[in-house]
C-alpha atoms as a PDB file:
ATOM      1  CA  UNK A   1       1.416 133.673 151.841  1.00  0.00           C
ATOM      2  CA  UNK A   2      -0.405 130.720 153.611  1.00  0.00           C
ATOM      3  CA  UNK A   3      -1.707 131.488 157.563  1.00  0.00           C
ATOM      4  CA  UNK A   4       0.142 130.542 159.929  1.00  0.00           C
ATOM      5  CA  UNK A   5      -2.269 127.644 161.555  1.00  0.00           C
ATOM      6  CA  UNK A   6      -2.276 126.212 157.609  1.00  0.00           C
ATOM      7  CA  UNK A   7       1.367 126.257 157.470  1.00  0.00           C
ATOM      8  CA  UNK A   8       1.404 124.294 160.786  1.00  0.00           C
ATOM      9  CA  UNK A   9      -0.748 121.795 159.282  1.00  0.00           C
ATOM     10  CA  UNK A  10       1.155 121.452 156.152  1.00  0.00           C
ATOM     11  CA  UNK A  11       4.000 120.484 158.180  1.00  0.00           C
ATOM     12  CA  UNK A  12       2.387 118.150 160.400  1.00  0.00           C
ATOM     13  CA  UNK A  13       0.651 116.048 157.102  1.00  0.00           C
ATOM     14  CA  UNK A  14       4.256 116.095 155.476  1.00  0.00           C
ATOM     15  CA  UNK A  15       5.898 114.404 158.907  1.00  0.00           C
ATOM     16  CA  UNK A  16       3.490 111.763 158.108  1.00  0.00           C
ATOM     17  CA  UNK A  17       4.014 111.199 154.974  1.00  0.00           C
ATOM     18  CA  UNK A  18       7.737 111.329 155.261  1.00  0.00           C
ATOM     19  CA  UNK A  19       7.677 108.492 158.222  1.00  0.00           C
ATOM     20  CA  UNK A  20       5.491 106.577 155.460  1.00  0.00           C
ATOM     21  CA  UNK A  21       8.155 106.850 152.623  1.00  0.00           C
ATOM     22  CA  UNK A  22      11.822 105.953 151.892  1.00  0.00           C
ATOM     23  CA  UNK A  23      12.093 108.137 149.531  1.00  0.00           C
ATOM     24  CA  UNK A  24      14.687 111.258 149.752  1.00  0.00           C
ATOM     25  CA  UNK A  25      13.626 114.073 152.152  1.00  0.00           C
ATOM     26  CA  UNK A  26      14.906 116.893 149.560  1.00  0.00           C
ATOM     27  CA  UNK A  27      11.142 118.274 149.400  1.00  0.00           C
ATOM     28  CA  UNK A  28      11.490 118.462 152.809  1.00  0.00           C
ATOM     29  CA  UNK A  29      13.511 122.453 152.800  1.00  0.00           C
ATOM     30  CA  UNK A  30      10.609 123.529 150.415  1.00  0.00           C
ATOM     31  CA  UNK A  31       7.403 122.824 152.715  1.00  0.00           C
ATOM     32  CA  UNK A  32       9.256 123.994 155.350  1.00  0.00           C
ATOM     33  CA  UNK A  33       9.886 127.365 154.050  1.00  0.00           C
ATOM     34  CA  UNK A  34       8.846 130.364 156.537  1.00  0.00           C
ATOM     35  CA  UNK A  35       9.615 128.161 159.860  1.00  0.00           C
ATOM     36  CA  UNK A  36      12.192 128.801 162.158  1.00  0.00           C
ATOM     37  CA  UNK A  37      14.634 125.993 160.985  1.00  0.00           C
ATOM     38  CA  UNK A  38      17.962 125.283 162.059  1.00  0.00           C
ATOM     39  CA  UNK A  39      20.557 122.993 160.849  1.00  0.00           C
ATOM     40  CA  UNK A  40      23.588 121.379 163.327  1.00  0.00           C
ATOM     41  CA  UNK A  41      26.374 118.937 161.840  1.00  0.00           C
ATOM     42  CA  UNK A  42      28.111 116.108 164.253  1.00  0.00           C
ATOM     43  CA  UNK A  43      30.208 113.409 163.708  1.00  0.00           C
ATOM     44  CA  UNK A  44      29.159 109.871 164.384  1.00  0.00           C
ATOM     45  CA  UNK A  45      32.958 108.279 165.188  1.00  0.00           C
ATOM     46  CA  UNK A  46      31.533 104.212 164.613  1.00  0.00           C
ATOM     47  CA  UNK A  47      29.555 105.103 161.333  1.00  0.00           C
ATOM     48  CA  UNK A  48      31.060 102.584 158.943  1.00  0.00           C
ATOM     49  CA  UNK A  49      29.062 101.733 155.896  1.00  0.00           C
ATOM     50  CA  UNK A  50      25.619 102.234 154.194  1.00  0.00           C
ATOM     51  CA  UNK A  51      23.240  99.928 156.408  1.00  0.00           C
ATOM     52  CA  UNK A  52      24.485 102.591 159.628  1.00  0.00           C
ATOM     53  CA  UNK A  53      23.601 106.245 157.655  1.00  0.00           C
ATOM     54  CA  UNK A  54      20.081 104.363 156.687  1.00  0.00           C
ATOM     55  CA  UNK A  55      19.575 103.444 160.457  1.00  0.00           C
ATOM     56  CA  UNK A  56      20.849 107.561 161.630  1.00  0.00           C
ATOM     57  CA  UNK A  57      18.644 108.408 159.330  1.00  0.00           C
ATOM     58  CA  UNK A  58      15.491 106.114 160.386  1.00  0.00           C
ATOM     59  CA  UNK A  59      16.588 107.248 164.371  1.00  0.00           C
ATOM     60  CA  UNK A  60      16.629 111.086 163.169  1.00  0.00           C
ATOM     61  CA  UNK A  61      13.671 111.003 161.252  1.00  0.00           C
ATOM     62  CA  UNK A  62      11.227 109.559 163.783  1.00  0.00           C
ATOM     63  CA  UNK A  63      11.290 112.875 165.612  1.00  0.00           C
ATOM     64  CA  UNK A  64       8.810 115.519 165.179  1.00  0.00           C
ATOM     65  CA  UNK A  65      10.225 118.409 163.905  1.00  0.00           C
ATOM     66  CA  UNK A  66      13.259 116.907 161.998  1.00  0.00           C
ATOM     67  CA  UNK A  67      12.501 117.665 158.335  1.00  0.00           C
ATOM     68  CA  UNK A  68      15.723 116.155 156.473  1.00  0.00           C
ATOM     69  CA  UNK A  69      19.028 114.431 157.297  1.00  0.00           C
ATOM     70  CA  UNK A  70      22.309 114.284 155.317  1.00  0.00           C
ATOM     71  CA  UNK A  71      24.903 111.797 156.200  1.00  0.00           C
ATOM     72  CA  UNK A  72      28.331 111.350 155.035  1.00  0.00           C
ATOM     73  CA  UNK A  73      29.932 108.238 155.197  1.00  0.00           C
ATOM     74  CA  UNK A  74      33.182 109.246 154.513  1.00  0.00           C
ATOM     75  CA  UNK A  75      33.560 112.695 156.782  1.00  0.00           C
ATOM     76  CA  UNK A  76      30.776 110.282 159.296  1.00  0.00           C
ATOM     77  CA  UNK A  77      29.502 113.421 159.446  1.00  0.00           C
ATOM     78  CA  UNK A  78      25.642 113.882 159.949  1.00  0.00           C
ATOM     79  CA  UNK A  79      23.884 117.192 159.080  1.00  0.00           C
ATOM     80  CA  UNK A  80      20.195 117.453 160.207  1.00  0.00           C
ATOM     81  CA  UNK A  81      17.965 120.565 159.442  1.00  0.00           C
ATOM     82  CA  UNK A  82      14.855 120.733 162.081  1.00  0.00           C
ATOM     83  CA  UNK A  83      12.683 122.856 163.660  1.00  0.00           C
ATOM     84  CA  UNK A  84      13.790 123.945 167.547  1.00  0.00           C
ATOM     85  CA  UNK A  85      10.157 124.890 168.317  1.00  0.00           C
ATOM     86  CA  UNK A  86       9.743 121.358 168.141  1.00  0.00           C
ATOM     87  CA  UNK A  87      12.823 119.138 169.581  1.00  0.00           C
ATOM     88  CA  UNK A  88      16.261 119.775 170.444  1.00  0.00           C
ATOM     89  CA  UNK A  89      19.655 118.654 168.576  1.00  0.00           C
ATOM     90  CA  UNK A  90      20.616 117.088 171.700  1.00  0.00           C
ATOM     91  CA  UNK A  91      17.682 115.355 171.530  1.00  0.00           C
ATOM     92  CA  UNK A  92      19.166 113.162 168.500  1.00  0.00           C
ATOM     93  CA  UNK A  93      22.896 113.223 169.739  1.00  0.00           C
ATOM     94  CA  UNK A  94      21.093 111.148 172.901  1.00  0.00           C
ATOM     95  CA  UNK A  95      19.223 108.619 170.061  1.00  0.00           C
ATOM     96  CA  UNK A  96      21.750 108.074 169.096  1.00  0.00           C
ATOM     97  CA  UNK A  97      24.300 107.083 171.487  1.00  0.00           C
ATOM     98  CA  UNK A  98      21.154 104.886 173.043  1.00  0.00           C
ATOM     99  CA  UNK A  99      21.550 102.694 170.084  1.00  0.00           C
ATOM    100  CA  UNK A 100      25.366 102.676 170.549  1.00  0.00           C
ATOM    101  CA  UNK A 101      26.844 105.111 168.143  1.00  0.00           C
ATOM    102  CA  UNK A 102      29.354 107.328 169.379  1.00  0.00           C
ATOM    103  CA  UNK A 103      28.629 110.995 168.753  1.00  0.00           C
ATOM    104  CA  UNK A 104      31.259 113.278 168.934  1.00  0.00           C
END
């Protein structure tokens, strides 16, 4: 098992790399492995088509800590898995209503 100060770096070069790509965040669960995540699901009411879950997404992802994001157009439900040593889910509810969705 990797130290914990290497783990810690791990995860900081991956939140880099992720903000660099557009490429799915599945690898994401994997390099976190062995950190304290925790997942939380809301429902964003004025989510309407494919242009809005990119945008979540892009709003999610720019915090440190939040490792992937799964968004459901249909449900408009928004699952993010993220690390709580690091931000706060109400942290992203807040995002997001600043850019005018309505989070429920």
């Amino acid at each position: 098992m990797l130290s914990n100060p290497l783990m810690m770096m791990l995860a900081k070069l991956f939140s880099l790399l992720r903000r660099s790509s557009s490429e799915s965040r599945e690898d994401a669960k994997t390099l976190s492995e062995g950190y304290p995540l925790q997942t939380v699901s809301f429902k964003v009411e004025n989510m309407a088509c494919e242009g809005c879950a990119r945008t979540i997404k892009k709003i999610i992802l720019e915090f440190d800590g939040a490792y992937e994001v799964k968004v459901d157009i249909k449900t408009k439900l928004v699952e993010v898995s993220f690390d709580p040593s690091k931000t706060k889910d109400s942290e992203f509810r807040q995002a997001l209503l600043n850019h005018g969705y309505i989070v429920a």
